[in-house]
Structure formats: C-alpha cells, structure tokens
C-alpha atoms as a PDB file:
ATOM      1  CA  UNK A   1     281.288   5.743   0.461  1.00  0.00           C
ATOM      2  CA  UNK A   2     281.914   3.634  -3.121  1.00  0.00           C
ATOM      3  CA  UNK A   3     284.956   1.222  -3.172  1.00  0.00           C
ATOM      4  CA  UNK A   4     285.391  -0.464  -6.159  1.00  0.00           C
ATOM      5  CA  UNK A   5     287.343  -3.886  -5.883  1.00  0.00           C
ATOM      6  CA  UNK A   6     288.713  -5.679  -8.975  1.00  0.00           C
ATOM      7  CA  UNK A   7     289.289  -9.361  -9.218  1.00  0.00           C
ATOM      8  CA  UNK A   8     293.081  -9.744 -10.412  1.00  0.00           C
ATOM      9  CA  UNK A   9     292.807 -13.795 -10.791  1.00  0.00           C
ATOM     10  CA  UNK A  10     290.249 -16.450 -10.278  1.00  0.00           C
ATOM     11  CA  UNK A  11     291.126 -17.192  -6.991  1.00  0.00           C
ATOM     12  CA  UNK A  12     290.238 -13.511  -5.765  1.00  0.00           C
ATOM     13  CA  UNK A  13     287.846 -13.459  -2.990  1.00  0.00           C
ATOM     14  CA  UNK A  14     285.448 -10.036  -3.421  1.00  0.00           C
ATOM     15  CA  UNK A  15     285.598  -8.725   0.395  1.00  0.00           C
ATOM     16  CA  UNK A  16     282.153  -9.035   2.204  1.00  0.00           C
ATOM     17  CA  UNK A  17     280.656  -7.320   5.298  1.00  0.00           C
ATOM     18  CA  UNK A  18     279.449  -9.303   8.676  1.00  0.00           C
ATOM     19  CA  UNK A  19     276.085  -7.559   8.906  1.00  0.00           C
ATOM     20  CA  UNK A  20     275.349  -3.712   8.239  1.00  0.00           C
ATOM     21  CA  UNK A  21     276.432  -2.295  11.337  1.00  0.00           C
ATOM     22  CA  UNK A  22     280.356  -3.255  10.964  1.00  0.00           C
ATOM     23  CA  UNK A  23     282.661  -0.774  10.182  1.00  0.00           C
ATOM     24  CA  UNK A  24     284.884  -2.829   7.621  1.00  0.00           C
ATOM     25  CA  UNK A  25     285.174  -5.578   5.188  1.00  0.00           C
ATOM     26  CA  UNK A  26     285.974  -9.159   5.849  1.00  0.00           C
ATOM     27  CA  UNK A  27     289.490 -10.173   3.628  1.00  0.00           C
ATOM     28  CA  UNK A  28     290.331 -13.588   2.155  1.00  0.00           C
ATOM     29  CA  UNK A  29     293.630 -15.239   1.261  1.00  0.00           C
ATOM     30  CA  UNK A  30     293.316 -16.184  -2.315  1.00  0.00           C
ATOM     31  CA  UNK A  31     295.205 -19.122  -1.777  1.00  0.00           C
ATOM     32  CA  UNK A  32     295.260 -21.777   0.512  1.00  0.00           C
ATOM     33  CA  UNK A  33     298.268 -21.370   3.187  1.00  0.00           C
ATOM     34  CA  UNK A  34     299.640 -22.462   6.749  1.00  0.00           C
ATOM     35  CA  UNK A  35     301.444 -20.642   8.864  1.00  0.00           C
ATOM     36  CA  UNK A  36     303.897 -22.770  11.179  1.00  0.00           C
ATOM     37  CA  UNK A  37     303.264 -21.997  15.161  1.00  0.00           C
ATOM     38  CA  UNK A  38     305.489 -18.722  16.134  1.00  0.00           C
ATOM     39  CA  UNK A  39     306.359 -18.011  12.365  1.00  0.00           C
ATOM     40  CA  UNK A  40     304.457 -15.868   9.604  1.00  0.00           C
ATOM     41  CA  UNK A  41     303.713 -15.395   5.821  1.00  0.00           C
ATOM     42  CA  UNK A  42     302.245 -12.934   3.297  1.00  0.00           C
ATOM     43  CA  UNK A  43     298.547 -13.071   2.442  1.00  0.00           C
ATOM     44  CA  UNK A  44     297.412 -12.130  -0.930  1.00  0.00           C
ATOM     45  CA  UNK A  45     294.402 -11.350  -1.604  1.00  0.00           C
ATOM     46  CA  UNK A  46     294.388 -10.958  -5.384  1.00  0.00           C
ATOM     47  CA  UNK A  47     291.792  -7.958  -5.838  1.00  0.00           C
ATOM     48  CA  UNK A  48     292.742  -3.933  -6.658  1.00  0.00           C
ATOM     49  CA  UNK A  49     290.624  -1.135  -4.814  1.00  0.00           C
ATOM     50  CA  UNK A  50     289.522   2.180  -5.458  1.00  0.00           C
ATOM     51  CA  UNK A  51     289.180   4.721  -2.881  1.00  0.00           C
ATOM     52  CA  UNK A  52     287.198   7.790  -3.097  1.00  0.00           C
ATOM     53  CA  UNK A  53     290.900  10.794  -3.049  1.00  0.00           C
ATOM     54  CA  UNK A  54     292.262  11.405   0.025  1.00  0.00           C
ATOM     55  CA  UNK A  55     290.860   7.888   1.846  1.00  0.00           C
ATOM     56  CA  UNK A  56     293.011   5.191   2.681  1.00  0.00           C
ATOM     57  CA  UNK A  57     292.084   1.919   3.886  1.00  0.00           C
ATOM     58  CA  UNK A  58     293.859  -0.211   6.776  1.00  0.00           C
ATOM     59  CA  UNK A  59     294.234  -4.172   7.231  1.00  0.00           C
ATOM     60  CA  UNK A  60     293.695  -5.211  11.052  1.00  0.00           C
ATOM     61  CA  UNK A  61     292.790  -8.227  13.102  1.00  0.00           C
ATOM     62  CA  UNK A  62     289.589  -9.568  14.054  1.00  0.00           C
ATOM     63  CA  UNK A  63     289.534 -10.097  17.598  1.00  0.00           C
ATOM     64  CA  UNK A  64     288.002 -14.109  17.228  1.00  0.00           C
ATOM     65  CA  UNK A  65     291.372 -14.853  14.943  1.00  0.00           C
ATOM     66  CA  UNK A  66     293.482 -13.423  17.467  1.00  0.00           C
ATOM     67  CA  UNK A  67     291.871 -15.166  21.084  1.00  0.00           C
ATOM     68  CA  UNK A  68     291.088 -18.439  19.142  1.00  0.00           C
ATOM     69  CA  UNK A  69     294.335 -18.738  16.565  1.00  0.00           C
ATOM     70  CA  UNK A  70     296.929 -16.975  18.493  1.00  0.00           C
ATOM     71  CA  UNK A  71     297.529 -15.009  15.155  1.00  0.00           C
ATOM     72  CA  UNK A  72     297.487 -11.772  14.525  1.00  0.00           C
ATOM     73  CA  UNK A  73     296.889 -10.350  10.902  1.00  0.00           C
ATOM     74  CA  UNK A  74     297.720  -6.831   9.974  1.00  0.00           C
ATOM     75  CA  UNK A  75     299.348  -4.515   6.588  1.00  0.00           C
ATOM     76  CA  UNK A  76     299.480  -1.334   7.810  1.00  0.00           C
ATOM     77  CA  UNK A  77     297.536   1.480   5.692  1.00  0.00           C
ATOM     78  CA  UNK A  78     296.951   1.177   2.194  1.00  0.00           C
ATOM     79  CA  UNK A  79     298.152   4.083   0.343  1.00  0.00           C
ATOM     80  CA  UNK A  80     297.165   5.103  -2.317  1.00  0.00           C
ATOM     81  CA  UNK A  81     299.397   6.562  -4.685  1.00  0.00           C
ATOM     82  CA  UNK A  82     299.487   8.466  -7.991  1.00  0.00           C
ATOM     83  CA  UNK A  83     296.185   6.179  -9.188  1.00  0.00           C
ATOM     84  CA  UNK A  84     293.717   5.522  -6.785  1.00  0.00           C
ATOM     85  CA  UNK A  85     294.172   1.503  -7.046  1.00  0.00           C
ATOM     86  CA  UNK A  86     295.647  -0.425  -4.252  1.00  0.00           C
ATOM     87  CA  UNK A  87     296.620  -3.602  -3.862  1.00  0.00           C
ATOM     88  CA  UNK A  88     295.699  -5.223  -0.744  1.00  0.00           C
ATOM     89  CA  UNK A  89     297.996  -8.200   0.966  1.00  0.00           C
ATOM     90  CA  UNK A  90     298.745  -8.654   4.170  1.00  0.00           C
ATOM     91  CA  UNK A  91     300.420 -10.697   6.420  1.00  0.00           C
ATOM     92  CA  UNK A  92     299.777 -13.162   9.421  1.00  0.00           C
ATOM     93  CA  UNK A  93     302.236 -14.088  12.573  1.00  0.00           C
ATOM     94  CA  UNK A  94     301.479 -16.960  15.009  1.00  0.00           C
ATOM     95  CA  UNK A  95     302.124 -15.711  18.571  1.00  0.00           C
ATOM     96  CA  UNK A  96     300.610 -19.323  19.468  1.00  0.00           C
ATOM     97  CA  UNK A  97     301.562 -22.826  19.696  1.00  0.00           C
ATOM     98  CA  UNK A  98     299.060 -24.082  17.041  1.00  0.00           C
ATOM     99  CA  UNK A  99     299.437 -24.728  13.449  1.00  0.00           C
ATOM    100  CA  UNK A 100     296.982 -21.986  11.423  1.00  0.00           C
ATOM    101  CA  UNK A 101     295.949 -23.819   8.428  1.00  0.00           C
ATOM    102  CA  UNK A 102     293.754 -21.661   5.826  1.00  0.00           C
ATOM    103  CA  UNK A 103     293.219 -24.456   3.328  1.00  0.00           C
ATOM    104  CA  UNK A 104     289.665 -25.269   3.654  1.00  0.00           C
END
C-alpha cells in the first residue's frame, strides 16, 4: 500500500516502522509535552497523509506505553474526507500516578 506523509513544520516527525513484520507506523509528538498524572492533552504530530480511496487509518496504543506509563494514546479513525489528506493528532490520558514527560 503507498502512504504519502507530508511534513507541515520542522518539528514534524516522518512516522517509522519497528521492523517489517508490524502492522503500523510508530507516531511522534512534534513537540515536547507532559501530561500531569490522571489528566490528558492533544498530540500533534505536524505531518498530512495520503491514503490510497476508501482506506482510513486509526491511532492506537502500544501496549509498552500503556503497562509502563499508565497512559493510553488513541484518535479514533482518520477520515478522510473530500481530499485524501489527513491530518493526524491524537491525544494521551494518564490512568497512572506518574508524570509522562515527552521532552527528551
């Protein structure tokens, strides 16, 4: 399948794979960002994709962020409407009673 991904600002991290056999892409924050124990905030990511019509993609949590943050990341579905080009950002909630700091 060809996704195309657009950096919309210098801070835009291009999405990378783990190793050939995973079945998605790895998303960065492009900005550094805490999220307070049992609170969350919006993650941008600062790139545009293009799907091939009628795919979508989907923003979930690895389980490693989840068992060793306490956070879970998520975004729903990424529709795309009218031009093929989404937008990607997400968001992350703390379930935990740690500080998740994304500023390194």
């Amino acid at each position: 399948m060809d996704i195309r991904v657009l950096r919309l600002s210098e801070n835009a991290i291009l999405p990378s794979s783990g190793s050939h056999l995973s079945a998605g892409f790895d998303l960065f924050s492009a900005y550094d960002m805490v999220i307070p124990a049992k609170s969350k905030g919006v993650v941008e990511t600062d790139i545009a994709i293009e799907l091939p019509e009628g795919c979508c993609a989907r923003i979930a949590s690895q389980t490693e962020l989840t068992l060793e943050y306490g956070v879970e990341a998520g975004g729903g579905v990424i529709g795309i409407e009218n031009s093929r080009l989404g937008i990607p950002s997400g968001f992350i909630q703390s379930f935990g009673k740690i500080i998740f700091d994304k500023t390194w």
